[in-house]
Protein backbone atom coordinates (compact mmCIF):
# COMPACT_ATOMS: atom_id res chain seq x y z
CA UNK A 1 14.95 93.50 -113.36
CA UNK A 2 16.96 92.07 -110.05
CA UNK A 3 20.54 93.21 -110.01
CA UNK A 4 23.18 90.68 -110.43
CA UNK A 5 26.26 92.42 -109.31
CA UNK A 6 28.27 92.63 -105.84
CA UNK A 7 27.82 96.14 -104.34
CA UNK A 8 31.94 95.41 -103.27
CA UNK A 9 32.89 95.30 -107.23
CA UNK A 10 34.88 98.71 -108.69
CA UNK A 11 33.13 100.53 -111.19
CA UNK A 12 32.65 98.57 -114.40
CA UNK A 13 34.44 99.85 -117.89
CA UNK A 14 31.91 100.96 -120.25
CA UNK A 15 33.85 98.80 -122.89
CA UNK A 16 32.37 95.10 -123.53
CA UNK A 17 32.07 92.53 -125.94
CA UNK A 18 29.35 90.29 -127.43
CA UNK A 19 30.14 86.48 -128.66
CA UNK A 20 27.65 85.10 -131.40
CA UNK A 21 28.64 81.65 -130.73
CA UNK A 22 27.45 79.51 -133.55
CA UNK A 23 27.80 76.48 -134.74
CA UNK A 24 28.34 75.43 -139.22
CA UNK A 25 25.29 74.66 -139.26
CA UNK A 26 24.34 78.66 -137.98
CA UNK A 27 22.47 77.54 -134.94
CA UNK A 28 23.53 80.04 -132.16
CA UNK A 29 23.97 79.58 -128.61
CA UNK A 30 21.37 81.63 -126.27
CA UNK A 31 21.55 81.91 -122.64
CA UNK A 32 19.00 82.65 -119.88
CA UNK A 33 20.40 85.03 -117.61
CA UNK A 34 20.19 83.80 -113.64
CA UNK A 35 19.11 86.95 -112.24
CA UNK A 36 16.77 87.58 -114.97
CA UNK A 37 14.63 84.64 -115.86
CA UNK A 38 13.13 85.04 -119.53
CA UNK A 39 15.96 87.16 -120.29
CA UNK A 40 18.61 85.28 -123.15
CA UNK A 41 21.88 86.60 -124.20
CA UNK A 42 24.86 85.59 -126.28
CA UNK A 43 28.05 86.03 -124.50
CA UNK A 44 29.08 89.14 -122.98
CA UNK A 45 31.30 91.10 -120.67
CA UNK A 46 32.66 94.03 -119.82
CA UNK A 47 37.04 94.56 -119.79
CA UNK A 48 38.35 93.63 -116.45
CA UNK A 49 41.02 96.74 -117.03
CA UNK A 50 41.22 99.56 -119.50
CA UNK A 51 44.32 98.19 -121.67
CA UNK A 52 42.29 94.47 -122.15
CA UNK A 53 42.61 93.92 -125.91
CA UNK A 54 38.91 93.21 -126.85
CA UNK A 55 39.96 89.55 -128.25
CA UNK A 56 41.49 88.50 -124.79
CA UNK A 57 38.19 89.96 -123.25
CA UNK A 58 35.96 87.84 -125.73
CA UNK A 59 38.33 84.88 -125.51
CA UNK A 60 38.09 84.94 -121.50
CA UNK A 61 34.32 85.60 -121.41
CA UNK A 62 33.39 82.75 -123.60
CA UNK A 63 35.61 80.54 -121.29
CA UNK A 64 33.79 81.86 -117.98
CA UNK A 65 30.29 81.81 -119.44
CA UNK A 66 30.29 78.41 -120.83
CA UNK A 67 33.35 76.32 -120.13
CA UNK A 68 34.56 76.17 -124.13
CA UNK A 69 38.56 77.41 -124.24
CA UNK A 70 39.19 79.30 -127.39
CA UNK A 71 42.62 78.39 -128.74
CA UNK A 72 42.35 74.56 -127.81
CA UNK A 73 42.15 71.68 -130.24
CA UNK A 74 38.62 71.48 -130.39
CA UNK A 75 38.25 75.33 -131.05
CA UNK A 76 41.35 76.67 -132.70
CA UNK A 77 42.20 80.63 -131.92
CA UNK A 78 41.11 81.86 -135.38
CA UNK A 79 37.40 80.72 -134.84
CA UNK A 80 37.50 83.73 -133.16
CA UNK A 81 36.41 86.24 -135.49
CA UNK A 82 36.15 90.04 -134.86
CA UNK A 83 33.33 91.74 -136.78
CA UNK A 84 34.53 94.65 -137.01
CA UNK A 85 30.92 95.97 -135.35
CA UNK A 86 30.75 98.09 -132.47
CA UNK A 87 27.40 99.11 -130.83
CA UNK A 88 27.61 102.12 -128.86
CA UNK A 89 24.08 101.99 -126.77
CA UNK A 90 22.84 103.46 -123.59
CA UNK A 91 23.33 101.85 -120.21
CA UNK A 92 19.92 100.47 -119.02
CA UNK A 93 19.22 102.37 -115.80
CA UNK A 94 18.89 99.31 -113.53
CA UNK A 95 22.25 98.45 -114.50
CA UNK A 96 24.12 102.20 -114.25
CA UNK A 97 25.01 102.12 -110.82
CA UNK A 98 27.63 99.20 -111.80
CA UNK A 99 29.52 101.79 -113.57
CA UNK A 100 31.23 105.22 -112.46
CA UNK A 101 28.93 107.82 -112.00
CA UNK A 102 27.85 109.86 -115.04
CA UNK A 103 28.35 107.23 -117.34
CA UNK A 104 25.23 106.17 -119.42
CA UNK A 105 26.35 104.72 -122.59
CA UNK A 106 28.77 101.31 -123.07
CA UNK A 107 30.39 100.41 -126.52
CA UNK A 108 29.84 96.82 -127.35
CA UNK A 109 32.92 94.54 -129.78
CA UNK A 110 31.20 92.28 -131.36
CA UNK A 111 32.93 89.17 -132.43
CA UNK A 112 31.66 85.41 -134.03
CA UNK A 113 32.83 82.31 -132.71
CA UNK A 114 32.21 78.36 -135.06
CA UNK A 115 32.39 75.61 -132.89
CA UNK A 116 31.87 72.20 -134.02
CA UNK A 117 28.37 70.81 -133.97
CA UNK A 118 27.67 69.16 -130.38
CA UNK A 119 30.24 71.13 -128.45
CA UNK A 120 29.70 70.75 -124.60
CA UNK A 121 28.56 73.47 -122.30
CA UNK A 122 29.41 74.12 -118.66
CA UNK A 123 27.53 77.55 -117.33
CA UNK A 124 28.75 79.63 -115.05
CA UNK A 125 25.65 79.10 -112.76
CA UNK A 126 26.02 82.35 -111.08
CA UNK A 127 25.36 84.15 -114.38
CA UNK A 128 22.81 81.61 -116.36
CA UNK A 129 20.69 78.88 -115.78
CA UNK A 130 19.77 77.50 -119.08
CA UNK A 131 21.05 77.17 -122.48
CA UNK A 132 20.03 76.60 -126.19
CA UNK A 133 21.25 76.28 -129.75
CA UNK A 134 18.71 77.98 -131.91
CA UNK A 135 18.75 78.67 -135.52
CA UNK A 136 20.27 81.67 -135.77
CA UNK A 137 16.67 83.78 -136.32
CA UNK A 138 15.12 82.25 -133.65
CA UNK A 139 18.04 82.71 -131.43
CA UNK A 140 17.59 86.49 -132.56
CA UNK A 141 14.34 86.92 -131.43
CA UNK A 142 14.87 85.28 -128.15
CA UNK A 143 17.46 87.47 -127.00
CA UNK A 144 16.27 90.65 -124.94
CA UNK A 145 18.68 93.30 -126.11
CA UNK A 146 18.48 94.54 -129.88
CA UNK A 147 22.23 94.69 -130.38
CA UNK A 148 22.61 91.08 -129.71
CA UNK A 149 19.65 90.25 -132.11
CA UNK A 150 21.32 92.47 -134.56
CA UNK A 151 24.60 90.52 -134.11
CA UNK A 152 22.69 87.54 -134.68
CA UNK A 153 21.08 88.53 -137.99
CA UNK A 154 24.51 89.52 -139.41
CA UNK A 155 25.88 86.00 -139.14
CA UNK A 156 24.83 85.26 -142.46
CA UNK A 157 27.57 88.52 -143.89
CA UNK A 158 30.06 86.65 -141.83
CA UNK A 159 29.91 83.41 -143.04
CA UNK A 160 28.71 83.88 -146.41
């Protein structure tokens, strides 16, 4: 796998989150990552600073990734839902020099976010190239890490 990140860039905080962004209708937004082709994600991102509340981190993720502003009319603040799930998985190697030496594991927030049916959105071209709204198994099996197919699969507990 390419690498993706700036060589000028401080260490990265092992502390992330991961958006299911879904729709009512439980299809799920997948993107293909830009330096990985055949590689499709949910949102996700690391804490710009140790302190970032995991919420502001999700909130300003889903903004850069694909243009949709959590906590405006369209998408009110409490679609934002926090899961209550953390995944606590090992770094993949190709991707452990964007961290401080030593560390090999990241822990993951995972949080859902309902948007209305048809809402528009703008990628942030650097980090994907394409984008799809899947029902919500097919959007699990697409995606190339197992914690964000996981996260998928649980939408059902969260909006049952």
């Amino acid at each position: 796998m390419p690498d993706d990140t700036p060589a000028d860039r401080p260490p990265k905080i092992p502390e992330s989150v991961l958006v299911v962004i879904h729709d009512p209708a439980w299809r799920v937004l997948v993107m293909e990552r830009a330096a990985n082709p055949g590689f499709w994600q949910s949102v996700t991102g690391s804490k710009d600073f140790v302190g970032e509340d995991p919420r502001d981190t999700a909130v300003r993720e889903v903004a850069e990734e694909t243009g949709i502003v959590v906590g405006s009319p369209a998408v009110p603040a409490e679609a934002l839902q926090d899961w209550g799930m953390e995944n606590v998985y090992e770094i993949y190697p190709v991707w452990r020099h964007r961290y401080a030496p030593g560390v090999t594991h990241n822990t993951e927030h995972v949080f859902g976010l309902c948007v209305p049916e048809g809402t528009p959105v703008t990628l942030a071209p650097r980090e994907h190239t394409r984008h799809d709204w899947l029902p919500w198994r097919e959007a699990a099996d697409r995606c190339f890490s197992p914690s964000n197919a996981a996260a998928i699969l649980q939408l059902p507990r969260f909006l049952a």
